[in-house]
PDB file of N, CA and C in Angstrom:
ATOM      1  N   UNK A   1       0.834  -1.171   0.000  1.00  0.00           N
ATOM      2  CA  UNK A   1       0.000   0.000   0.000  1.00  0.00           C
ATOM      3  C   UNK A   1       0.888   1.247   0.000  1.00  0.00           C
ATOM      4  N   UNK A   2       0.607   1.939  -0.658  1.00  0.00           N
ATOM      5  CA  UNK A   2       1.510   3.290  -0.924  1.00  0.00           C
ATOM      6  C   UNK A   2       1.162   3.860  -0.127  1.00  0.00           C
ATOM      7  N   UNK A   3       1.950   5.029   0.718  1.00  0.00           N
ATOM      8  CA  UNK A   3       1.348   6.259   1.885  1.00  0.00           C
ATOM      9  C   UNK A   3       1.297   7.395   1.251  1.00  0.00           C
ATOM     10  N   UNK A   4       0.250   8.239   1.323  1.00  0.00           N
ATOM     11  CA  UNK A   4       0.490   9.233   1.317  1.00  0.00           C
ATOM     12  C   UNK A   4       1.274  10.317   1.675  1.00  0.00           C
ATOM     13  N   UNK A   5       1.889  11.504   1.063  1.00  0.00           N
ATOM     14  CA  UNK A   5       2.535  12.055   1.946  1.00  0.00           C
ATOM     15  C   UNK A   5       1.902  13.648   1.933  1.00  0.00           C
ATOM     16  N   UNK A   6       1.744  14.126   3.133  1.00  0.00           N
ATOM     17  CA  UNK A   6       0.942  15.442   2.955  1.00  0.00           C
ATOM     18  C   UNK A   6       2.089  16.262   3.836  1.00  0.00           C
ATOM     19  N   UNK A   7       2.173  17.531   3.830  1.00  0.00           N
ATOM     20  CA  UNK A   7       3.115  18.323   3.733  1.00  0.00           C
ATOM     21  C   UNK A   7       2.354  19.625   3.902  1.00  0.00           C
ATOM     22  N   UNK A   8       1.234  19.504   4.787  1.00  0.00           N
ATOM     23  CA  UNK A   8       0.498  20.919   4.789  1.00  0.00           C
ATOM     24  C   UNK A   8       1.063  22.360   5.165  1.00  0.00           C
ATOM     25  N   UNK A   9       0.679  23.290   4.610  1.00  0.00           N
ATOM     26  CA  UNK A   9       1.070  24.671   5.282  1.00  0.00           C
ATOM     27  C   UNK A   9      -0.216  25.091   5.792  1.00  0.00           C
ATOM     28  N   UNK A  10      -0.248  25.940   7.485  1.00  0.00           N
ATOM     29  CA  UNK A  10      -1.318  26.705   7.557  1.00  0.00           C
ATOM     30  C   UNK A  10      -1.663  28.228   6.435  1.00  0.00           C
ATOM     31  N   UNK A  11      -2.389  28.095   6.809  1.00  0.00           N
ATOM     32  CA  UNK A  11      -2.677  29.734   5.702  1.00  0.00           C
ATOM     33  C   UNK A  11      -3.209  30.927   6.734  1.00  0.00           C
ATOM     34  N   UNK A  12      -3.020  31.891   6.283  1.00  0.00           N
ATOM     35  CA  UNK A  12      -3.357  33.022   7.402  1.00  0.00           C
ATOM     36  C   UNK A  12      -4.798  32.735   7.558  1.00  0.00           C
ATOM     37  N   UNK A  13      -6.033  32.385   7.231  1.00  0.00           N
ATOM     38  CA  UNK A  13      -7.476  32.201   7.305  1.00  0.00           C
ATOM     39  C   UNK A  13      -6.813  30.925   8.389  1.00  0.00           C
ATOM     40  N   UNK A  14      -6.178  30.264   8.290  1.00  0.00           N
ATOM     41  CA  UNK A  14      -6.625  29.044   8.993  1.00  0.00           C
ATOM     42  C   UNK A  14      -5.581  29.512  10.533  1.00  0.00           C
ATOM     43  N   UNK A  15      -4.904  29.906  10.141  1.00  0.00           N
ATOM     44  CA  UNK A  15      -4.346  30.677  11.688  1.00  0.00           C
ATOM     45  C   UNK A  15      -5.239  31.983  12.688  1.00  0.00           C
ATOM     46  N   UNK A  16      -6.012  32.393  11.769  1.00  0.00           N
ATOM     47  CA  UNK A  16      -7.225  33.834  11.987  1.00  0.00           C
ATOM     48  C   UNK A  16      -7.984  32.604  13.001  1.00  0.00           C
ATOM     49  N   UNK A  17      -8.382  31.521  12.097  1.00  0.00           N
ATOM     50  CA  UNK A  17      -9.670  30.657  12.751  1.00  0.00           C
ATOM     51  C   UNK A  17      -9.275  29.773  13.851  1.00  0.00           C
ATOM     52  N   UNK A  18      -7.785  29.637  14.408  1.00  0.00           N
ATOM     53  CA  UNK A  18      -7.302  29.241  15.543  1.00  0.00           C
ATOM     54  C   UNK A  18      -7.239  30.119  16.406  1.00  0.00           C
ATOM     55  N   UNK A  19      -7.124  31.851  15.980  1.00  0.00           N
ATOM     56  CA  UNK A  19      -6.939  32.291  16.965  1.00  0.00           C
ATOM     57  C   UNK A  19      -8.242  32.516  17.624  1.00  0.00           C
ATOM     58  N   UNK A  20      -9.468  32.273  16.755  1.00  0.00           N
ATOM     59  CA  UNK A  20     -10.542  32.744  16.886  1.00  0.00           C
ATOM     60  C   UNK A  20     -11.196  31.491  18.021  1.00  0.00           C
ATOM     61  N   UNK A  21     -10.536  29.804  17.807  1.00  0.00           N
ATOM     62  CA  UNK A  21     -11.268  29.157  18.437  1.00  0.00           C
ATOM     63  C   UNK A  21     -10.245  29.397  19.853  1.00  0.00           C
ATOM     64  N   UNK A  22      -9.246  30.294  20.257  1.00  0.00           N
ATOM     65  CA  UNK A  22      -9.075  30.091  21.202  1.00  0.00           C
ATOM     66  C   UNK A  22      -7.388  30.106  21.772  1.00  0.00           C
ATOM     67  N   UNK A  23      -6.567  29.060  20.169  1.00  0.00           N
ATOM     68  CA  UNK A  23      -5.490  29.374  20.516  1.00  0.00           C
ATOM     69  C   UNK A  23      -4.442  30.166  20.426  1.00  0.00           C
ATOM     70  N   UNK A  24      -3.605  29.703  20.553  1.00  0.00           N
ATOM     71  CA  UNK A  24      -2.684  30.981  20.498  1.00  0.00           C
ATOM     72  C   UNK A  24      -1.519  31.245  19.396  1.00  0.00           C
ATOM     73  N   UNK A  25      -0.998  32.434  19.529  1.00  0.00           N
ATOM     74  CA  UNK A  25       0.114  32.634  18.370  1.00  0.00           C
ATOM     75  C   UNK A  25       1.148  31.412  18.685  1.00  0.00           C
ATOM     76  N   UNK A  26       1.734  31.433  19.955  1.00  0.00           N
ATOM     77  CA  UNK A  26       2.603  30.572  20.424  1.00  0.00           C
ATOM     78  C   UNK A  26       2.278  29.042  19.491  1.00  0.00           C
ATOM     79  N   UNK A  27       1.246  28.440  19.921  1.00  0.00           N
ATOM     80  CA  UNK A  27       0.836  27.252  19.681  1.00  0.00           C
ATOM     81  C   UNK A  27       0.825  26.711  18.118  1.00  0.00           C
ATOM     82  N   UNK A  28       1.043  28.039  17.275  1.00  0.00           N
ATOM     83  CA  UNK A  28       0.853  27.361  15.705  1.00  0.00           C
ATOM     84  C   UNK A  28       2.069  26.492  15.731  1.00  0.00           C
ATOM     85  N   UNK A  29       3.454  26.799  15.932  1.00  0.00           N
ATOM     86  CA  UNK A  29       4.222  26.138  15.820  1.00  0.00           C
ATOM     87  C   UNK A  29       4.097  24.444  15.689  1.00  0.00           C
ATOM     88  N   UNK A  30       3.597  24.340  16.980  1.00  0.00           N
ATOM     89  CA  UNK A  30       3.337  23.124  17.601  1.00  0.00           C
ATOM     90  C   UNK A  30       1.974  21.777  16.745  1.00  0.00           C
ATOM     91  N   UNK A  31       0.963  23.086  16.354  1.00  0.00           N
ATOM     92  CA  UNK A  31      -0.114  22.378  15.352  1.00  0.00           C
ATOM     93  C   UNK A  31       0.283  22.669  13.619  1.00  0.00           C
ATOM     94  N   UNK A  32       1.392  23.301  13.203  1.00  0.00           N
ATOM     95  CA  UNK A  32       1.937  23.048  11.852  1.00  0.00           C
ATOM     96  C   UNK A  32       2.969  21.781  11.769  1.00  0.00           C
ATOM     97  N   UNK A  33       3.582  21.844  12.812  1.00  0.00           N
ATOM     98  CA  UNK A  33       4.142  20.418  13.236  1.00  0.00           C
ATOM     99  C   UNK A  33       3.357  18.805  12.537  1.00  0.00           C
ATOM    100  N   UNK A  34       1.811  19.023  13.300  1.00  0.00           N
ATOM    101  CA  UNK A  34       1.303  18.183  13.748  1.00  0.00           C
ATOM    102  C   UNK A  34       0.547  17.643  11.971  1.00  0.00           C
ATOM    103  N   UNK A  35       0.464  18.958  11.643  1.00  0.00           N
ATOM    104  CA  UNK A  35      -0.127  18.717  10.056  1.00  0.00           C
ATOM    105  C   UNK A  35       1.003  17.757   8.957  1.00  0.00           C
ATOM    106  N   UNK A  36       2.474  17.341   9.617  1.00  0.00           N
ATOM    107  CA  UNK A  36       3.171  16.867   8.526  1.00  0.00           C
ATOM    108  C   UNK A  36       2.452  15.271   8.873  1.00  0.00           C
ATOM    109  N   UNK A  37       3.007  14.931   7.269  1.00  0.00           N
ATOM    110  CA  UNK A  37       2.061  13.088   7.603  1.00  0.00           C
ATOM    111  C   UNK A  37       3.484  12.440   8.393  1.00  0.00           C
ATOM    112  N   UNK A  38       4.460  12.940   8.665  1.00  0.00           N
ATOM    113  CA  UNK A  38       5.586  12.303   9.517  1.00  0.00           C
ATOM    114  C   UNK A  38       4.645  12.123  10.871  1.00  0.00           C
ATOM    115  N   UNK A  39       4.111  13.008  11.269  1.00  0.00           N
ATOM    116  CA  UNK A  39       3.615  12.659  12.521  1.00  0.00           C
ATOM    117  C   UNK A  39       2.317  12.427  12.348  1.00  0.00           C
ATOM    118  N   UNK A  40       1.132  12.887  11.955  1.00  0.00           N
ATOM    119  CA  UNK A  40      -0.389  12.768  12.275  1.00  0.00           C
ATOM    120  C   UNK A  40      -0.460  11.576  10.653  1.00  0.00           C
ATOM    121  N   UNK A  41      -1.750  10.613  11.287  1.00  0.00           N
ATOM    122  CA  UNK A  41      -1.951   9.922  10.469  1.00  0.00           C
ATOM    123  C   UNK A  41      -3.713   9.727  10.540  1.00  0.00           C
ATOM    124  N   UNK A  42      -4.534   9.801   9.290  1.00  0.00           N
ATOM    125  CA  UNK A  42      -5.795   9.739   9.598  1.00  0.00           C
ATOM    126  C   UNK A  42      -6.317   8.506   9.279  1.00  0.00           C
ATOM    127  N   UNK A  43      -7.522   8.113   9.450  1.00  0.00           N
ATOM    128  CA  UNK A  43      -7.982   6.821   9.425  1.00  0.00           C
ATOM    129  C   UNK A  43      -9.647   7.116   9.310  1.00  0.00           C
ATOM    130  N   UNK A  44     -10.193   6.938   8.068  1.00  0.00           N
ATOM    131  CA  UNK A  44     -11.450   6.901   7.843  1.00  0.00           C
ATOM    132  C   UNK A  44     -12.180   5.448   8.473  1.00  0.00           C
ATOM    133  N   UNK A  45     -13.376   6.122   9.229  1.00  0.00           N
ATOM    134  CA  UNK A  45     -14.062   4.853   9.843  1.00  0.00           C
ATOM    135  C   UNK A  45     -15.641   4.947   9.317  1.00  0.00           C
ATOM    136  N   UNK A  46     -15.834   4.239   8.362  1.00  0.00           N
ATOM    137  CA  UNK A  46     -17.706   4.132   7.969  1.00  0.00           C
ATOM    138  C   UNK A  46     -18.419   3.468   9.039  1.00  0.00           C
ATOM    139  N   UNK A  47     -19.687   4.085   8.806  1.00  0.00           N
ATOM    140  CA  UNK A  47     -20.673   3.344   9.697  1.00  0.00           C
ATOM    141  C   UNK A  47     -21.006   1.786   9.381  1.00  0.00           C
ATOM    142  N   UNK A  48     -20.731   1.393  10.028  1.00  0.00           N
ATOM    143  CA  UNK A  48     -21.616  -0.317   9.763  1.00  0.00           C
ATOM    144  C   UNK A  48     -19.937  -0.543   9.059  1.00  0.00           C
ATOM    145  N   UNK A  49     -18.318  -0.392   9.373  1.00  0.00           N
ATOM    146  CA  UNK A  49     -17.500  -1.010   8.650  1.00  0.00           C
ATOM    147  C   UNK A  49     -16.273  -1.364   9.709  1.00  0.00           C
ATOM    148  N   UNK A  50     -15.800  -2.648  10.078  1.00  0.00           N
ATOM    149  CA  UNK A  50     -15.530  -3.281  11.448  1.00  0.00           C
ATOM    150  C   UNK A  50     -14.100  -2.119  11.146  1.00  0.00           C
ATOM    151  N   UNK A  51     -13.656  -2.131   9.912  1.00  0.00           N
ATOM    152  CA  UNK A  51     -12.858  -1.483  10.189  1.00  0.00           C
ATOM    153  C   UNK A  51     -12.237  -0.346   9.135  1.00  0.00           C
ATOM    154  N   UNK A  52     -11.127   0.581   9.759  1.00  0.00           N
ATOM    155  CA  UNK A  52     -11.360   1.636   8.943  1.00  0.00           C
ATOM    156  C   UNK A  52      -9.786   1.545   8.253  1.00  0.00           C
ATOM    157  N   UNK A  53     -10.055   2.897   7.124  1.00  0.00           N
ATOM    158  CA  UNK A  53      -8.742   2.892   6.398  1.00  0.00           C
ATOM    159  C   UNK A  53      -7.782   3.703   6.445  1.00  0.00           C
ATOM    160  N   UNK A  54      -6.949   4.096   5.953  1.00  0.00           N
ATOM    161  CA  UNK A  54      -6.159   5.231   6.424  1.00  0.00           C
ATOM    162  C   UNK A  54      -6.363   6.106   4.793  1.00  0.00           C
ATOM    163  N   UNK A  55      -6.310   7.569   5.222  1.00  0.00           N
ATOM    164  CA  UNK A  55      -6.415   8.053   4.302  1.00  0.00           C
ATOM    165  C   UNK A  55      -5.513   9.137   4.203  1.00  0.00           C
ATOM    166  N   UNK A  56      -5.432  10.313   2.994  1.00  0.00           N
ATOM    167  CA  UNK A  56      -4.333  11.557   3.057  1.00  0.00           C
ATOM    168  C   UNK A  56      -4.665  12.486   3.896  1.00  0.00           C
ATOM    169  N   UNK A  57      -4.030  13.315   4.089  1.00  0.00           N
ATOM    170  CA  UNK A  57      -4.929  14.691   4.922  1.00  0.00           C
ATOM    171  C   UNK A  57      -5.687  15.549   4.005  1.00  0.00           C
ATOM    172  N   UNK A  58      -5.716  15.744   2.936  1.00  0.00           N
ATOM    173  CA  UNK A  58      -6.199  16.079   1.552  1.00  0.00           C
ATOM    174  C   UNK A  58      -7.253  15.364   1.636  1.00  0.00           C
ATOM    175  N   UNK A  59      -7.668  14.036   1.754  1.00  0.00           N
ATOM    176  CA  UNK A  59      -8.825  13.402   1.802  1.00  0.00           C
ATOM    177  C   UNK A  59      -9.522  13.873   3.387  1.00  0.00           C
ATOM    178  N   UNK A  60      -8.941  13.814   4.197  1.00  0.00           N
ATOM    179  CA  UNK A  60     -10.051  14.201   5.553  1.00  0.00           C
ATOM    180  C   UNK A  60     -10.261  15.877   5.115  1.00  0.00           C
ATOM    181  N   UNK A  61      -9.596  16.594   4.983  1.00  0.00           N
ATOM    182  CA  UNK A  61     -10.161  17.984   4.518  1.00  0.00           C
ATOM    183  C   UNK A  61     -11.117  17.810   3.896  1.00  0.00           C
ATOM    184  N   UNK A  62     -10.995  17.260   2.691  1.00  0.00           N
ATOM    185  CA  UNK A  62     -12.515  17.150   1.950  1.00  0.00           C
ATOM    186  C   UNK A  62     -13.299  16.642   2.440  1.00  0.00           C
ATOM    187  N   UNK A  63     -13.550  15.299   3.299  1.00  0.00           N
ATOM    188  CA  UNK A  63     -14.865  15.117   3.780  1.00  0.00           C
ATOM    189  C   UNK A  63     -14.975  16.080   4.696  1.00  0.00           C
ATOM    190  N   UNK A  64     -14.361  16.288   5.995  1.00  0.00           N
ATOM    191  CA  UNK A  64     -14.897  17.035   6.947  1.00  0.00           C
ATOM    192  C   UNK A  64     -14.687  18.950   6.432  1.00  0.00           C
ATOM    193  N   UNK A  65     -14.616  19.351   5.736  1.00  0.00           N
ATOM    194  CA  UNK A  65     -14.651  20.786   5.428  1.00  0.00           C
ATOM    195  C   UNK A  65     -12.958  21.314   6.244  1.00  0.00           C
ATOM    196  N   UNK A  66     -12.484  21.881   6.070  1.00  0.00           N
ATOM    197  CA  UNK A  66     -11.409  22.810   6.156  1.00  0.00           C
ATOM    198  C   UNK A  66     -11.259  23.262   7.922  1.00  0.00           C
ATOM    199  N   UNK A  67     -12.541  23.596   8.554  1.00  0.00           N
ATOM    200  CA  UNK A  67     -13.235  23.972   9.853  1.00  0.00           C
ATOM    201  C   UNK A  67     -12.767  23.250  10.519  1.00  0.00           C
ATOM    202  N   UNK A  68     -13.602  22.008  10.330  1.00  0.00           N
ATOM    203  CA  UNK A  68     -13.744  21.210  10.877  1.00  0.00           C
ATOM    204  C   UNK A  68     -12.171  19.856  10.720  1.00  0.00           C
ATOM    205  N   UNK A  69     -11.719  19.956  10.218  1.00  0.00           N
ATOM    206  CA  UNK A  69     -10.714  19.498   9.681  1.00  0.00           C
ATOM    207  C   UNK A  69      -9.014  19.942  10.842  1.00  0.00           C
ATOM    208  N   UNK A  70      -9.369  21.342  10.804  1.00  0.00           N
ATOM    209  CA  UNK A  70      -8.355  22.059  11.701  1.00  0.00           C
ATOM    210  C   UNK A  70      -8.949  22.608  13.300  1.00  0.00           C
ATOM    211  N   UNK A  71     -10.195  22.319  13.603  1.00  0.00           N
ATOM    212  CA  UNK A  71     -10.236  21.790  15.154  1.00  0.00           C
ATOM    213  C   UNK A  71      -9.667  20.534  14.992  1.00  0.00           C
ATOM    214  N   UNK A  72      -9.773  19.256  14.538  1.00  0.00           N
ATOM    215  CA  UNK A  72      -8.864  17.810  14.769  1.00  0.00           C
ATOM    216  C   UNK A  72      -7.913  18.015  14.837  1.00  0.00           C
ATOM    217  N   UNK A  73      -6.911  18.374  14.039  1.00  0.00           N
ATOM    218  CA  UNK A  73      -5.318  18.653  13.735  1.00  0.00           C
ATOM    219  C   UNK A  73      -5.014  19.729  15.242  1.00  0.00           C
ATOM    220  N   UNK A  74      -5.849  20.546  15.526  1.00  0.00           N
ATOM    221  CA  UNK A  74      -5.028  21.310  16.542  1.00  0.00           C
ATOM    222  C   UNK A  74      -5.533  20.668  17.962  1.00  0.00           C
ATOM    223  N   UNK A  75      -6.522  19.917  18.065  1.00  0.00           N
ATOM    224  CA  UNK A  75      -6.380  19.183  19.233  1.00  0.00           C
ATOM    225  C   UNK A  75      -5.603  17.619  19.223  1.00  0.00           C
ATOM    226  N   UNK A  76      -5.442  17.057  18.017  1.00  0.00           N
ATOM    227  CA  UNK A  76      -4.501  16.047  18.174  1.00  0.00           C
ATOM    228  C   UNK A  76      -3.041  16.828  18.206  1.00  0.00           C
ATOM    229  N   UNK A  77      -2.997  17.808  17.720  1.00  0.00           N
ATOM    230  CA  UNK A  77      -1.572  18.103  18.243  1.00  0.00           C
ATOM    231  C   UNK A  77      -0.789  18.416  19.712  1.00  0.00           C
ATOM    232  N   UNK A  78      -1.947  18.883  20.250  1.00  0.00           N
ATOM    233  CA  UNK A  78      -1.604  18.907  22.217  1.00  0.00           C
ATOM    234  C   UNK A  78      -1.882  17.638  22.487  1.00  0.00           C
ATOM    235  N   UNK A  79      -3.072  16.721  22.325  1.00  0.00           N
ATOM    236  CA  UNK A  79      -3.829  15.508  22.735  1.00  0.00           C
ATOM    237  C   UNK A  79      -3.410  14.245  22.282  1.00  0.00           C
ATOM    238  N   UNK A  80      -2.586  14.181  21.519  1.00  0.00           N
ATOM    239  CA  UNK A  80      -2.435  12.438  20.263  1.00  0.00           C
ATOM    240  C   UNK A  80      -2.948  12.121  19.927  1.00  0.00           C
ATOM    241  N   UNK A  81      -4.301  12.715  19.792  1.00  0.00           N
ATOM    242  CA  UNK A  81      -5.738  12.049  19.230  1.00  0.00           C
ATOM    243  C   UNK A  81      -6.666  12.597  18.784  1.00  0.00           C
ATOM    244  N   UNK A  82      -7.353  13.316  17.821  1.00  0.00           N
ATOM    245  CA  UNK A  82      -8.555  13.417  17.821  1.00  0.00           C
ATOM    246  C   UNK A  82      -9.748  13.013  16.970  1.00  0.00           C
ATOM    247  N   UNK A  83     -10.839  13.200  17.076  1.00  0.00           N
ATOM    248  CA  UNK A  83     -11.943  12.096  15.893  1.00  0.00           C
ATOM    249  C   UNK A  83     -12.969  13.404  16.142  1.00  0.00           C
ATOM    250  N   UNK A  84     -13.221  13.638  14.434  1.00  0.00           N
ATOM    251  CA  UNK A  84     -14.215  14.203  13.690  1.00  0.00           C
ATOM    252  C   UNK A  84     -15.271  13.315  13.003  1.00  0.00           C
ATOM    253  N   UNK A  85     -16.318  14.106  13.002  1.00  0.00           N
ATOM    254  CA  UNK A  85     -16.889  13.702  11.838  1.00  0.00           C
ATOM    255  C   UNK A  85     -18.585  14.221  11.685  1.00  0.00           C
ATOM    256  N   UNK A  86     -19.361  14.097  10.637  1.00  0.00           N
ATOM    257  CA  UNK A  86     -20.520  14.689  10.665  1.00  0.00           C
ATOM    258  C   UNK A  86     -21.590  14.723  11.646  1.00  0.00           C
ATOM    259  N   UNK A  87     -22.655  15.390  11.788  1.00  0.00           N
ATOM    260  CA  UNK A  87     -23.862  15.244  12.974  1.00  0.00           C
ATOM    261  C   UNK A  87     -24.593  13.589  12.801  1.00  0.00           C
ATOM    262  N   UNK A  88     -24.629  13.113  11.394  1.00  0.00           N
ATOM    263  CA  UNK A  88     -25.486  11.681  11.198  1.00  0.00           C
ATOM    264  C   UNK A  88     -24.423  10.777  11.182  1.00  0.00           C
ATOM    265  N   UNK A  89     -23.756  10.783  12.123  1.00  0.00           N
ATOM    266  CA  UNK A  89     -22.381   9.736  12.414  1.00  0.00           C
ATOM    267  C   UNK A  89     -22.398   8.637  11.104  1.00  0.00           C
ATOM    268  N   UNK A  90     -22.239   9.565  10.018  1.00  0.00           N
ATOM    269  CA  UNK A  90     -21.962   7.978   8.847  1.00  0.00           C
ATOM    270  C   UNK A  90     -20.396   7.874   8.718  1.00  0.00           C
ATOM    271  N   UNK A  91     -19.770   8.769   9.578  1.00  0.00           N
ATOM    272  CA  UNK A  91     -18.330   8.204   9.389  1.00  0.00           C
ATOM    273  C   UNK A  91     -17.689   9.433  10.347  1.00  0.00           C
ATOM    274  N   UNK A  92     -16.884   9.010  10.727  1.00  0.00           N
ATOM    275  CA  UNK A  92     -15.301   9.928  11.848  1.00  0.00           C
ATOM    276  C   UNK A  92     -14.383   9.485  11.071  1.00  0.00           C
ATOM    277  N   UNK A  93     -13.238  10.447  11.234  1.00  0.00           N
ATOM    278  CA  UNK A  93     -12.098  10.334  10.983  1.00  0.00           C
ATOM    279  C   UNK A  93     -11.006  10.514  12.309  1.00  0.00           C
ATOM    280  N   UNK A  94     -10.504   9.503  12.537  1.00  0.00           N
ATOM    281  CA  UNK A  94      -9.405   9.625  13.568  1.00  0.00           C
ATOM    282  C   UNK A  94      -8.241  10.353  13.455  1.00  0.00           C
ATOM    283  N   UNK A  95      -7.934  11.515  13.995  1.00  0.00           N
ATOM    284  CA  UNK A  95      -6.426  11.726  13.656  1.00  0.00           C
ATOM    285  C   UNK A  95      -5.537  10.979  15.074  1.00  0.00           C
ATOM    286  N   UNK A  96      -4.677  10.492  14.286  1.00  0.00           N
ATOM    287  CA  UNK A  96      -3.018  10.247  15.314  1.00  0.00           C
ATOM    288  C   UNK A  96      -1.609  11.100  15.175  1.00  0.00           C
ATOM    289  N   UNK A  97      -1.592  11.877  16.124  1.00  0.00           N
ATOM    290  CA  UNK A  97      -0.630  12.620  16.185  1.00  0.00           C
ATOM    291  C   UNK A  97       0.848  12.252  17.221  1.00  0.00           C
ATOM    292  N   UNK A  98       0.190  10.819  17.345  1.00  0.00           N
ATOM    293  CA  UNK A  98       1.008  10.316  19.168  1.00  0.00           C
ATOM    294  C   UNK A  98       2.568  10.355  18.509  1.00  0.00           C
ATOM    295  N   UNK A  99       2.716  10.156  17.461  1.00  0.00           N
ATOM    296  CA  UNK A  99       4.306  10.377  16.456  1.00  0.00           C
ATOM    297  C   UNK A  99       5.012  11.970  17.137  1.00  0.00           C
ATOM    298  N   UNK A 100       4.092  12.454  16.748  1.00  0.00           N
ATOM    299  CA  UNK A 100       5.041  14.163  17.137  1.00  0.00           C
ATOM    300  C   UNK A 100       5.342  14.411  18.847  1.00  0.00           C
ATOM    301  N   UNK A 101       4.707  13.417  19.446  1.00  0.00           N
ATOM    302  CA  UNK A 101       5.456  13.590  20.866  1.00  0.00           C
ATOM    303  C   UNK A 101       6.207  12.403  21.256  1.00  0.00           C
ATOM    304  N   UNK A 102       6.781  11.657  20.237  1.00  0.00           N
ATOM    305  CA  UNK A 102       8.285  10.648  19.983  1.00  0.00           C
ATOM    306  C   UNK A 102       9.464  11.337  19.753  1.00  0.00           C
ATOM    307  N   UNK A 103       9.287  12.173  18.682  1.00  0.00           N
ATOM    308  CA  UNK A 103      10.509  12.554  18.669  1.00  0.00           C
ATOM    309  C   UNK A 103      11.529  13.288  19.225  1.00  0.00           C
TER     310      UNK A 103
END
């Protein structure tokens, strides 16, 4: 299976909308970190499917919207963990970030 490799940059809108949910200038560091696929890895989980797959970060952006996409990434980056996904639970996406507090 080939990996993806994602290599995200924040963008000033998506740093505006961190500062807006709360965090801080300090902290981008720490959640641009968390956006390389060296450390965070996502994992699509369907409803009714025992188990889930791993996908790009390019692919969880698109299902979960951009928003919603970067609350996950900035709480798996303090947390090692976080899971999104729509109001009619037909699927979450797990992020794993537990890599960026290895190294």
């Amino acid at each position: 299976m080939r990996k993806e490799k994602s290599d995200l940059t924040l963008t000033e809108k998506d740093k505006a909308d961190l500062l807006e949910m709360g965090f801080l200038e300090d902290d981008f560091r720490q959640i641009q970190d968390a956006t390389l696929s060296k450390y965070t890895s996502y994992t699509l989980h369907e409803k009714g499917s025992k188990h889930g797959k791993r996908i790009s970060c390019e692919e969880a952006i698109r299902l979960l919207g951009r928003w919603t996409w970067l609350t996950g990434i900035a709480r798996s980056a303090f947390h090692y963990s976080a899971c999104r996904g729509p109001d009619d639970g037909s699927f979450f996406v797990l992020f794993d970030s537990s890599r960026l507090f290895k190294d």
